[in-house]
N, C-alpha and C. Protein backbone atom coordinates (compact mmCIF):
# COMPACT_ATOMS: atom_id res chain seq x y z
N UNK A 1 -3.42 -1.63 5.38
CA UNK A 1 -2.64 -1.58 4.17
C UNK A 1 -1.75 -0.36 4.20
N UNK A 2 -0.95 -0.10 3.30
CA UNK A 2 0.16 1.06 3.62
C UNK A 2 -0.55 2.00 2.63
N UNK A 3 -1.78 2.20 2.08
CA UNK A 3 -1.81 3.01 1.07
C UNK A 3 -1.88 4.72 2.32
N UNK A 4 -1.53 5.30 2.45
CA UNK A 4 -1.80 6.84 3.11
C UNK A 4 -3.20 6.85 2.94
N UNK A 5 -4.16 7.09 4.19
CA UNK A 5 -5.42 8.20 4.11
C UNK A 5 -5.61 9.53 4.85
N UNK A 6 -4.21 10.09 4.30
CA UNK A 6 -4.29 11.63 4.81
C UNK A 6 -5.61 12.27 4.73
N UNK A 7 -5.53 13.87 4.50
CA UNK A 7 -6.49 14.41 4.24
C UNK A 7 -7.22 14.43 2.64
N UNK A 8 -6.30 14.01 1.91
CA UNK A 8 -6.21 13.42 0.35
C UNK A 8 -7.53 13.14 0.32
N UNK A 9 -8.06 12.51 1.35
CA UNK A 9 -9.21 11.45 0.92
C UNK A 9 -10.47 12.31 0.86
N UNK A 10 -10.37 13.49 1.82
CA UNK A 10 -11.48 14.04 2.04
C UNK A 10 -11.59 15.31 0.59
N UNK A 11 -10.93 15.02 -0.12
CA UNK A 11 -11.18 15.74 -1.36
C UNK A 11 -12.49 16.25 -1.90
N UNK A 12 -13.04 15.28 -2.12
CA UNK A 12 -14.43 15.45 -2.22
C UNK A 12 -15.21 13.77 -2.49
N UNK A 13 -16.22 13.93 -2.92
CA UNK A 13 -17.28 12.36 -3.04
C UNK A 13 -16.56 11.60 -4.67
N UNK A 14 -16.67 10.25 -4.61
CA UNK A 14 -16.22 9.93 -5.90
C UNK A 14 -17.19 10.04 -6.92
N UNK A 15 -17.09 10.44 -7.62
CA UNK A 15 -17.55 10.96 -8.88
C UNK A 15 -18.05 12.45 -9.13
N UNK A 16 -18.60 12.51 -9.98
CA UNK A 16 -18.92 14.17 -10.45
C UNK A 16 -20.22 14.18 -9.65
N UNK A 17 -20.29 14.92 -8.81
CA UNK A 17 -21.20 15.42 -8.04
C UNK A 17 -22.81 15.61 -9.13
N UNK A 18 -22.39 15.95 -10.15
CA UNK A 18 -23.73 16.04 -11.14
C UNK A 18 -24.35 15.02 -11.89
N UNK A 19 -23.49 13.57 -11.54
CA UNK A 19 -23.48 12.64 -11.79
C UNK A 19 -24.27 11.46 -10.67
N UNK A 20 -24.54 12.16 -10.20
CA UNK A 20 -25.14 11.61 -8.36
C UNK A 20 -23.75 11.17 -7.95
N UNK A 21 -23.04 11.54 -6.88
CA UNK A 21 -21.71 11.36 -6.31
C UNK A 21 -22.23 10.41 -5.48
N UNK A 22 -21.67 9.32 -4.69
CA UNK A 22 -22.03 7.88 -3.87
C UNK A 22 -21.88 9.01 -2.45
N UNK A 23 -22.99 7.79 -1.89
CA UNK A 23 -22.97 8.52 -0.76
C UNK A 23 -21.82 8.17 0.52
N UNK A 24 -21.51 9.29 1.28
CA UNK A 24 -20.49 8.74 2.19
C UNK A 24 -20.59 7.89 3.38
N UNK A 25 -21.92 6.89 3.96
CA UNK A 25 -22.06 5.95 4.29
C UNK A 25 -21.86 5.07 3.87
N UNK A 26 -21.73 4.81 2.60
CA UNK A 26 -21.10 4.03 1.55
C UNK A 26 -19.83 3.47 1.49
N UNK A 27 -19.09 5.08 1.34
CA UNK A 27 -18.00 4.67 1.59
C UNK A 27 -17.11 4.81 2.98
N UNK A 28 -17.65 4.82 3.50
CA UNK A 28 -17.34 4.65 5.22
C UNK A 28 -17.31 2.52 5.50
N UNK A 29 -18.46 2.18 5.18
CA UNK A 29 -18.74 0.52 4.79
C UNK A 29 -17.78 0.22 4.19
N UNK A 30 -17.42 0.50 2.91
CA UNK A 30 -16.18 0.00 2.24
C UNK A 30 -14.84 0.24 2.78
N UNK A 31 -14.69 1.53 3.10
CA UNK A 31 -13.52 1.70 4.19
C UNK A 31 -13.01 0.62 5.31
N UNK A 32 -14.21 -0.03 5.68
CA UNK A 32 -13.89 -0.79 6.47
C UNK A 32 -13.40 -2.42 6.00
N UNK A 33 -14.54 -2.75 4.96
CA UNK A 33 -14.18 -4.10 4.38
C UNK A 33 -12.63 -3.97 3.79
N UNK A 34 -12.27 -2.80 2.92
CA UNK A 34 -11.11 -2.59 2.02
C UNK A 34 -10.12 -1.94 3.40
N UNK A 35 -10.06 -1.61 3.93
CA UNK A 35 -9.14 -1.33 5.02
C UNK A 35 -8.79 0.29 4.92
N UNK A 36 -9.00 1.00 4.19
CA UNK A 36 -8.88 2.66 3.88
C UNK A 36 -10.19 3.23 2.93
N UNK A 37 -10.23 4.76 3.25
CA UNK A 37 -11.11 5.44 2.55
C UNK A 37 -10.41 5.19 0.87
N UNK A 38 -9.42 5.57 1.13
CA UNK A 38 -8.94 6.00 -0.34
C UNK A 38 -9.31 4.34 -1.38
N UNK A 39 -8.73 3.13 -0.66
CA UNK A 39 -9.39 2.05 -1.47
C UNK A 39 -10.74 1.95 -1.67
N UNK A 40 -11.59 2.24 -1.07
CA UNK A 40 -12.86 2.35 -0.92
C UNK A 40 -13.41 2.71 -2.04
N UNK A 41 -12.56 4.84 -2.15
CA UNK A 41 -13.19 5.46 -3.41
C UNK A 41 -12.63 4.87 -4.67
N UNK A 42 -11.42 4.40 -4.81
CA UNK A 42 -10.89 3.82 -5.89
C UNK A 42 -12.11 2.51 -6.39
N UNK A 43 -12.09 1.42 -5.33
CA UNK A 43 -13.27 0.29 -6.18
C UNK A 43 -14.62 1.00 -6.42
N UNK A 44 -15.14 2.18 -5.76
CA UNK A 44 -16.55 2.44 -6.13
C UNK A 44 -16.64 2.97 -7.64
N UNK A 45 -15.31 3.82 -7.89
CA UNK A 45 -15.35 4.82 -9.07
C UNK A 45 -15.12 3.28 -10.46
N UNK A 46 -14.27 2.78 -10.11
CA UNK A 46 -14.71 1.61 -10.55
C UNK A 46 -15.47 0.17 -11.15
N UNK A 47 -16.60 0.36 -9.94
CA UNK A 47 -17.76 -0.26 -10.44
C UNK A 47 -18.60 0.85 -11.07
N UNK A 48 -18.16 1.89 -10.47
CA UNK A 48 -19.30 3.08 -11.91
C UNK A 48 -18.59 3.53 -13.00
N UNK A 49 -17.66 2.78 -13.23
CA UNK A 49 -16.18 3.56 -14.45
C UNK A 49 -15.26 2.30 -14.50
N UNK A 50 -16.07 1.25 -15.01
CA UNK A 50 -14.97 -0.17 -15.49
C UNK A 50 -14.15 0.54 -16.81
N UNK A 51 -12.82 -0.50 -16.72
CA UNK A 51 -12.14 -0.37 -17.65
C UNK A 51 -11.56 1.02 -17.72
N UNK A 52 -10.91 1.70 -16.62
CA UNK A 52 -10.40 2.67 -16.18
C UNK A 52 -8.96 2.73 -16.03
N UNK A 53 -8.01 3.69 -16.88
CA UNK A 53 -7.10 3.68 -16.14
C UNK A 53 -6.68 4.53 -14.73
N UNK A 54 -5.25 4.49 -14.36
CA UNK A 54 -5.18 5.10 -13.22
C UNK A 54 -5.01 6.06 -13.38
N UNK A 55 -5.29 6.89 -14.43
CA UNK A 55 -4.90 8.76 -14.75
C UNK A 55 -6.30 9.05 -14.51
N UNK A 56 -7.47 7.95 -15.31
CA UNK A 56 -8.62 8.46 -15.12
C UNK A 56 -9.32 7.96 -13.72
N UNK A 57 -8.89 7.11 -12.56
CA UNK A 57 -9.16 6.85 -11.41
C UNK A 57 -9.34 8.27 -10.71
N UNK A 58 -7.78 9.19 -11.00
CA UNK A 58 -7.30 10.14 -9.96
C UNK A 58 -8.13 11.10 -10.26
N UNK A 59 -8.43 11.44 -12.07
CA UNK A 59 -9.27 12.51 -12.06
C UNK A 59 -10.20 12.34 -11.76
N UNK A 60 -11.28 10.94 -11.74
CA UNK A 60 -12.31 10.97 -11.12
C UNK A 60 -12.75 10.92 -9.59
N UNK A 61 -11.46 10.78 -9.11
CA UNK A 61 -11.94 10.38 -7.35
C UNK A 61 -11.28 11.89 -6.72
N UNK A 62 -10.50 12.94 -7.50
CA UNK A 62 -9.77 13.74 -6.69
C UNK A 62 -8.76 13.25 -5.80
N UNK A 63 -8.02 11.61 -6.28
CA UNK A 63 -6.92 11.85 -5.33
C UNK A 63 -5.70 11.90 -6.52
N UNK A 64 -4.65 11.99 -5.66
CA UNK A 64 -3.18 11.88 -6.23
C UNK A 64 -3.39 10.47 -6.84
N UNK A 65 -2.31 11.07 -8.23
CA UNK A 65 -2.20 9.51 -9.05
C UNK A 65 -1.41 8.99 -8.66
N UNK A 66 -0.09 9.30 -7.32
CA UNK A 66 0.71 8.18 -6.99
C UNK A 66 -0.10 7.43 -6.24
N UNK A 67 -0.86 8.30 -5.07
CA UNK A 67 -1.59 7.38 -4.28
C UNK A 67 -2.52 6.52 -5.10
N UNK A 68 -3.41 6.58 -6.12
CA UNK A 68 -3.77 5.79 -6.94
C UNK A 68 -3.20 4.38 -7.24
N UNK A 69 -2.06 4.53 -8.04
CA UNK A 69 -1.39 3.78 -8.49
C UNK A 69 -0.65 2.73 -7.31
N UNK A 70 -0.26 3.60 -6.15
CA UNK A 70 -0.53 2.50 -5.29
C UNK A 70 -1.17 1.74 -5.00
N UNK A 71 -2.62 2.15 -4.48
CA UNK A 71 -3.55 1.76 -4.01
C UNK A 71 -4.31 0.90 -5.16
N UNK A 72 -4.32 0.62 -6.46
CA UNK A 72 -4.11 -0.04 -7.62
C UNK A 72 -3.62 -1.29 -7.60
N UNK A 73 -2.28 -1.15 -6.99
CA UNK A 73 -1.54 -2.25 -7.22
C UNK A 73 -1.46 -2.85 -6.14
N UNK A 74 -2.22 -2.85 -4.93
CA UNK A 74 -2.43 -3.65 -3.60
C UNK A 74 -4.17 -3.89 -3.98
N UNK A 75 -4.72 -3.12 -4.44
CA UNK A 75 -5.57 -3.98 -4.89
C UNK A 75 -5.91 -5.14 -5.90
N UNK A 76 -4.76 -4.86 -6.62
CA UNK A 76 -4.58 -5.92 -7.53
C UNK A 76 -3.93 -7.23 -7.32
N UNK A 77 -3.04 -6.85 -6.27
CA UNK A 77 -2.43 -8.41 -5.71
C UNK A 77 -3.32 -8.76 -4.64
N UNK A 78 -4.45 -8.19 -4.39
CA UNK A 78 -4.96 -8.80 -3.26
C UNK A 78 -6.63 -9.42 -4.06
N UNK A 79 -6.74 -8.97 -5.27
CA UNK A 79 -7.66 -9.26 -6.19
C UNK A 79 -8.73 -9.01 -6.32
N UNK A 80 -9.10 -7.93 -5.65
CA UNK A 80 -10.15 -6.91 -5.59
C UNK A 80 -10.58 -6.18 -6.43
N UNK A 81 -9.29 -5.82 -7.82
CA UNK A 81 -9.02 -5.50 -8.75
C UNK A 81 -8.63 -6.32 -9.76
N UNK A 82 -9.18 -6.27 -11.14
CA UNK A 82 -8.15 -7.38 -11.93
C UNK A 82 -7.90 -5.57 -12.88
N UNK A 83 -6.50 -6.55 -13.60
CA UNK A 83 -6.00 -5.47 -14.62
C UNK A 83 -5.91 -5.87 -16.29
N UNK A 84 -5.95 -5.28 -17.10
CA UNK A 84 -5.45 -5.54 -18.08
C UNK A 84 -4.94 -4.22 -19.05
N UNK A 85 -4.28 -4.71 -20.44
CA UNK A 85 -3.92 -3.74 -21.03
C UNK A 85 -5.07 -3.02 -22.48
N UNK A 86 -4.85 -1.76 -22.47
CA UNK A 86 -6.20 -1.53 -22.53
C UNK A 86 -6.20 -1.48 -24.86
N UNK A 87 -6.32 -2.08 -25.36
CA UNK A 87 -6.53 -1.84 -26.58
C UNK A 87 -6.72 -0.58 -27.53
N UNK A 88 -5.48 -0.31 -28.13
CA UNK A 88 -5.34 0.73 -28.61
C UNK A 88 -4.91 0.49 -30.36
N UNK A 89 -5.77 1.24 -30.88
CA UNK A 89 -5.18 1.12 -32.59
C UNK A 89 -4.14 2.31 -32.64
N UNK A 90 -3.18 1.45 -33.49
CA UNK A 90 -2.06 2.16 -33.56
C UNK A 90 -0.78 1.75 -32.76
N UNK A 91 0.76 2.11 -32.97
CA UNK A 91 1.17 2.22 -32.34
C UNK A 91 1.26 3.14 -30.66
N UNK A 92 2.37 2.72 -29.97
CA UNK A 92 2.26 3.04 -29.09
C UNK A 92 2.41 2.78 -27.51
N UNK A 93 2.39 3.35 -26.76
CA UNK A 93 2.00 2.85 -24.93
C UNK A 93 0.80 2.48 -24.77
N UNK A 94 -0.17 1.36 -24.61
CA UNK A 94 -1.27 0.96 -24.27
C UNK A 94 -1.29 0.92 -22.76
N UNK A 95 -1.88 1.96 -22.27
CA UNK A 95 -2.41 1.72 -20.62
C UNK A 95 -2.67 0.63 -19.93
N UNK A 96 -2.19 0.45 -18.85
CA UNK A 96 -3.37 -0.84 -18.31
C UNK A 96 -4.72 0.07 -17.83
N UNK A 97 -5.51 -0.67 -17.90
CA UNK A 97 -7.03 -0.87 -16.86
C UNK A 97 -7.25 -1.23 -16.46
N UNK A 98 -7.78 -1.13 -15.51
CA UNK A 98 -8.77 -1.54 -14.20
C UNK A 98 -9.90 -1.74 -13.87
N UNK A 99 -10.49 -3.05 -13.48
CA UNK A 99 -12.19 -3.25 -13.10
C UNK A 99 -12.44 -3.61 -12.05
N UNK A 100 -13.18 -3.26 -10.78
CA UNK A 100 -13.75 -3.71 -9.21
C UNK A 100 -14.00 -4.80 -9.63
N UNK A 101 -13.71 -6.35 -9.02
CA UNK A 101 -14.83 -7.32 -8.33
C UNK A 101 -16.13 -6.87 -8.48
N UNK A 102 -17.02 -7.40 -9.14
CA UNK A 102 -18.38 -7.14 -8.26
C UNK A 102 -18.59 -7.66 -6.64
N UNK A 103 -19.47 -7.23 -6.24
CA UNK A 103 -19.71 -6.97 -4.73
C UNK A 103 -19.99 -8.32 -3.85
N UNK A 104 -20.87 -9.10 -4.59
CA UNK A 104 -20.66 -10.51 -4.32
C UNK A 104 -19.43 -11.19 -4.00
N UNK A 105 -18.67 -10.64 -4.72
CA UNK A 105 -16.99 -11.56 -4.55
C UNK A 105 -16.19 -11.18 -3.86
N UNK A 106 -16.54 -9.87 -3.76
CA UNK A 106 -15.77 -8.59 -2.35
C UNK A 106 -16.29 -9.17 -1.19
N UNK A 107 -17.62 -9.56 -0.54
CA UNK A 107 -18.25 -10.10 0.12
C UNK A 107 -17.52 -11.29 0.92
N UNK A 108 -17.75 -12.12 -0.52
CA UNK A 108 -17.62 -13.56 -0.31
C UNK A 108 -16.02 -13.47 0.27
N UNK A 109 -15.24 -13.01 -0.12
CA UNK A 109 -14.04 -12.90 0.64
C UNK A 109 -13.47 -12.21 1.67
N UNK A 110 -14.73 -11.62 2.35
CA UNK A 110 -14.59 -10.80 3.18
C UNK A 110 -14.82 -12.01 4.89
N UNK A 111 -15.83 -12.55 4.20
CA UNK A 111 -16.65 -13.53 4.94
C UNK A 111 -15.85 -14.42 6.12
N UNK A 112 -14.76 -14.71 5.50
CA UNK A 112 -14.17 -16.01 6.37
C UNK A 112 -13.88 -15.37 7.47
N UNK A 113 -12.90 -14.21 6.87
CA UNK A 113 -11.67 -13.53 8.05
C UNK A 113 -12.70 -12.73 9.25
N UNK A 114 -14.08 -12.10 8.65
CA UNK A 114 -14.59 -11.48 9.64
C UNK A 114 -15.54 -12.69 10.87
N UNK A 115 -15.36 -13.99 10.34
CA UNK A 115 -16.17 -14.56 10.88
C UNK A 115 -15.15 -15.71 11.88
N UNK A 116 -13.86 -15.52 11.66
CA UNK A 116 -12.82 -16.03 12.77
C UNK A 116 -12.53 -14.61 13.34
N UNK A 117 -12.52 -13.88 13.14
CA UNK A 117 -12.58 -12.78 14.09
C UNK A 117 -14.06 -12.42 15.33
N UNK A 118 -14.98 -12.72 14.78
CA UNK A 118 -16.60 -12.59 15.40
C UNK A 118 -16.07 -13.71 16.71
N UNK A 119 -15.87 -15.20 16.39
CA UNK A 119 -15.50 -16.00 16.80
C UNK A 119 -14.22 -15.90 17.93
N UNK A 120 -13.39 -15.29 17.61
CA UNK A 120 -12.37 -15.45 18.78
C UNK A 120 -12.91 -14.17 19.77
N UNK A 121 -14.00 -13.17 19.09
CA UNK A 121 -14.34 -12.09 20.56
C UNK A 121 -15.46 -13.08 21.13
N UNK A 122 -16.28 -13.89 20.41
CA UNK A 122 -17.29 -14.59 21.34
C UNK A 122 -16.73 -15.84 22.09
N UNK A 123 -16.03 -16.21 21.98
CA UNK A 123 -15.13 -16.89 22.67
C UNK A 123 -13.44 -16.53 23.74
N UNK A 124 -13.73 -14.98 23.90
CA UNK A 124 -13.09 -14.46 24.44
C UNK A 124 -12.88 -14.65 26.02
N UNK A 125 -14.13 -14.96 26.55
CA UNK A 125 -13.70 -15.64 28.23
C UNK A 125 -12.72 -16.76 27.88
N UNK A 126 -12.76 -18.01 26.79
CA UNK A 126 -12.01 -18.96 27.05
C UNK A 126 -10.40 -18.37 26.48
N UNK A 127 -10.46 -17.77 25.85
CA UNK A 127 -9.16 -17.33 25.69
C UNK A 127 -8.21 -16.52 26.80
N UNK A 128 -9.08 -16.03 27.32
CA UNK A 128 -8.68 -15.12 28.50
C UNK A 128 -7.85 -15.92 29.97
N UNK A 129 -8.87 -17.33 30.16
CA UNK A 129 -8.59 -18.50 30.80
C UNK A 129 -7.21 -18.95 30.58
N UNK A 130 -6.93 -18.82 29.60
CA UNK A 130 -5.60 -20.21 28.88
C UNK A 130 -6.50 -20.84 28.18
N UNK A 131 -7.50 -20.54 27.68
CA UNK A 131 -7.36 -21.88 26.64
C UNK A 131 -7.61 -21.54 25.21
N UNK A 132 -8.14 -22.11 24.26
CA UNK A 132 -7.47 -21.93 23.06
C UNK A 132 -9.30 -21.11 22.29
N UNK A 133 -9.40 -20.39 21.63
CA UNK A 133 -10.93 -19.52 21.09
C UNK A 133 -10.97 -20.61 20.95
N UNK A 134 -10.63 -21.57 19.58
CA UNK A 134 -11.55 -22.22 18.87
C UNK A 134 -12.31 -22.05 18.09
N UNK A 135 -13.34 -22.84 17.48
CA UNK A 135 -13.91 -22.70 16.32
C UNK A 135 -15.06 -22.16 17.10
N UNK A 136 -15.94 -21.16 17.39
CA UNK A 136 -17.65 -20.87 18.19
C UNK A 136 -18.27 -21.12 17.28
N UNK A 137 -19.89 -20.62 17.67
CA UNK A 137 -21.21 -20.49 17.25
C UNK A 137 -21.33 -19.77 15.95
N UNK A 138 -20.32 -18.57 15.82
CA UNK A 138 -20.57 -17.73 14.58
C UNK A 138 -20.37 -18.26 13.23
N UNK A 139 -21.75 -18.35 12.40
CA UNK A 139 -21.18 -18.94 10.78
C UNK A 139 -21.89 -17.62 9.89
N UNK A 140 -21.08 -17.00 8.92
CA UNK A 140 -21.40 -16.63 8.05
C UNK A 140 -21.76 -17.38 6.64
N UNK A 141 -22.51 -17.37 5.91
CA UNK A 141 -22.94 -17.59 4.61
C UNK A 141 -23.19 -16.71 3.58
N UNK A 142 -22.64 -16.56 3.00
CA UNK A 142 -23.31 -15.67 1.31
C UNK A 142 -24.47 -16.79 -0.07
N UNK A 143 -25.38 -16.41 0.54
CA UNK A 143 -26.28 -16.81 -0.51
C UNK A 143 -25.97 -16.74 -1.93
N UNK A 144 -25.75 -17.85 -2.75
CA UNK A 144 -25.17 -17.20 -4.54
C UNK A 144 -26.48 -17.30 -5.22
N UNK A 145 -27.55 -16.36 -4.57
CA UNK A 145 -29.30 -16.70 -5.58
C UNK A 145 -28.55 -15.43 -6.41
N UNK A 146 -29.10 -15.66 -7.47
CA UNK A 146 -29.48 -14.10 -8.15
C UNK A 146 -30.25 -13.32 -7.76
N UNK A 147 -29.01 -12.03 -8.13
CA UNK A 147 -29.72 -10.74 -7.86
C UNK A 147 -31.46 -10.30 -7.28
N UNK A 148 -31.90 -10.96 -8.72
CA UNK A 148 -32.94 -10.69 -9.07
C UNK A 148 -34.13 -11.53 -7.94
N UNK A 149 -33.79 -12.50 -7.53
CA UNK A 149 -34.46 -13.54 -6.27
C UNK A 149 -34.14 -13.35 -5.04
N UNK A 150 -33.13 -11.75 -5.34
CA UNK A 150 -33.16 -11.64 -3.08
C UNK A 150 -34.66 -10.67 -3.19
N UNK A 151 -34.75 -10.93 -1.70
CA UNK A 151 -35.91 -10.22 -1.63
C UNK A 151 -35.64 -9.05 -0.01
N UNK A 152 -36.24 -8.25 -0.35
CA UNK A 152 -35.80 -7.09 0.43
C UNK A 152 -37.36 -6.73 1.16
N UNK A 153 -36.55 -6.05 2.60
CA UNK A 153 -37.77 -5.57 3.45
C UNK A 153 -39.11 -4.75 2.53
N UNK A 154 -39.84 -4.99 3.06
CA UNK A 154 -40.86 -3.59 2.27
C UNK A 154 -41.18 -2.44 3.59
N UNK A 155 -41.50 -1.36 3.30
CA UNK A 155 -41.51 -0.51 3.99
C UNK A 155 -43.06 -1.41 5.11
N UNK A 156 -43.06 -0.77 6.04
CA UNK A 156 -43.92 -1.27 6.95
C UNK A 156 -43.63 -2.57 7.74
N UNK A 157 -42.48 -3.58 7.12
CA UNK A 157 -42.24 -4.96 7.44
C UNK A 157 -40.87 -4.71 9.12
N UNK A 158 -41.46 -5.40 9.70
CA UNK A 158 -40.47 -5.22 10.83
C UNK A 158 -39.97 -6.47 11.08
């Protein structure tokens, strides 16, 4: 994406450090699904700060509000972000705001593209040949159980 991840990014962790700040394996993972650090910290501060505008994005993540506002509005046409305008009594400029996808839907659309990509490296001898990847072996799935019905390793389980 064109958003810049200068040194901007390394500002500091998103959120108030006294607040438990996310950890940066975290956002290293998201970096990758979202294509930059800086989108990364923008959807996390997000899912911990819905209904945000982009003045309060920048003060909470430590980056620039242009880069924000960029990085805003490529997330919003790419729908990672939805926006709206934010309700204000009185006259006036009403802000827009901003809310992350939940993670499920970040996922679920992550799914296809990484799984024709898995696919054309495991099928990389035939491409190499002349002939065409094709569809391989690799299928991704996202389970839609609730939350509450995944079930996770327990310590000791290998």
């Amino acid at each position: 994406m064109s958003t810049d991840d200068s040194d901007e990014a390394a500002e500091g962790p998103v959120g108030d450090p006294g607040e438990g700040a996310v950890d940066a394996r975290l956002v290293d993972l998201l970096s990758w699904v979202l294509d930059t650090e800086t989108r990364a910290r923008i959807y996390l501060y997000l899912r911990q700060q819905p209904a945000s505008t982009s003045d309060e994005v920048a003060e909470g993540t430590g980056l620039y509000p242009s880069t924000v506002r960029e990085a805003l509005a490529e997330l919003t046409d790419d729908g990672t972000v939805t926006r709206g305008k934010r309700e204000a009594g009185g006259a006036g400029n009403n802000p827009y705001e901003y809310e992350a996808i939940p993670p499920r839907e970040l996922v679920s659309g992550f799914v296809g593209e990484l799984q024709e990509e898995l696919n054309t490296v495991f099928n990389l001898d035939d491409a190499l040949a002349g002939g065409e990847a094709g569809d391989g072996p690799v299928r991704i799935t996202v389970d839609d159980a609730d939350a509450d019905t995944t079930t996770r390793p327990q310590a000791g389980d290998d």
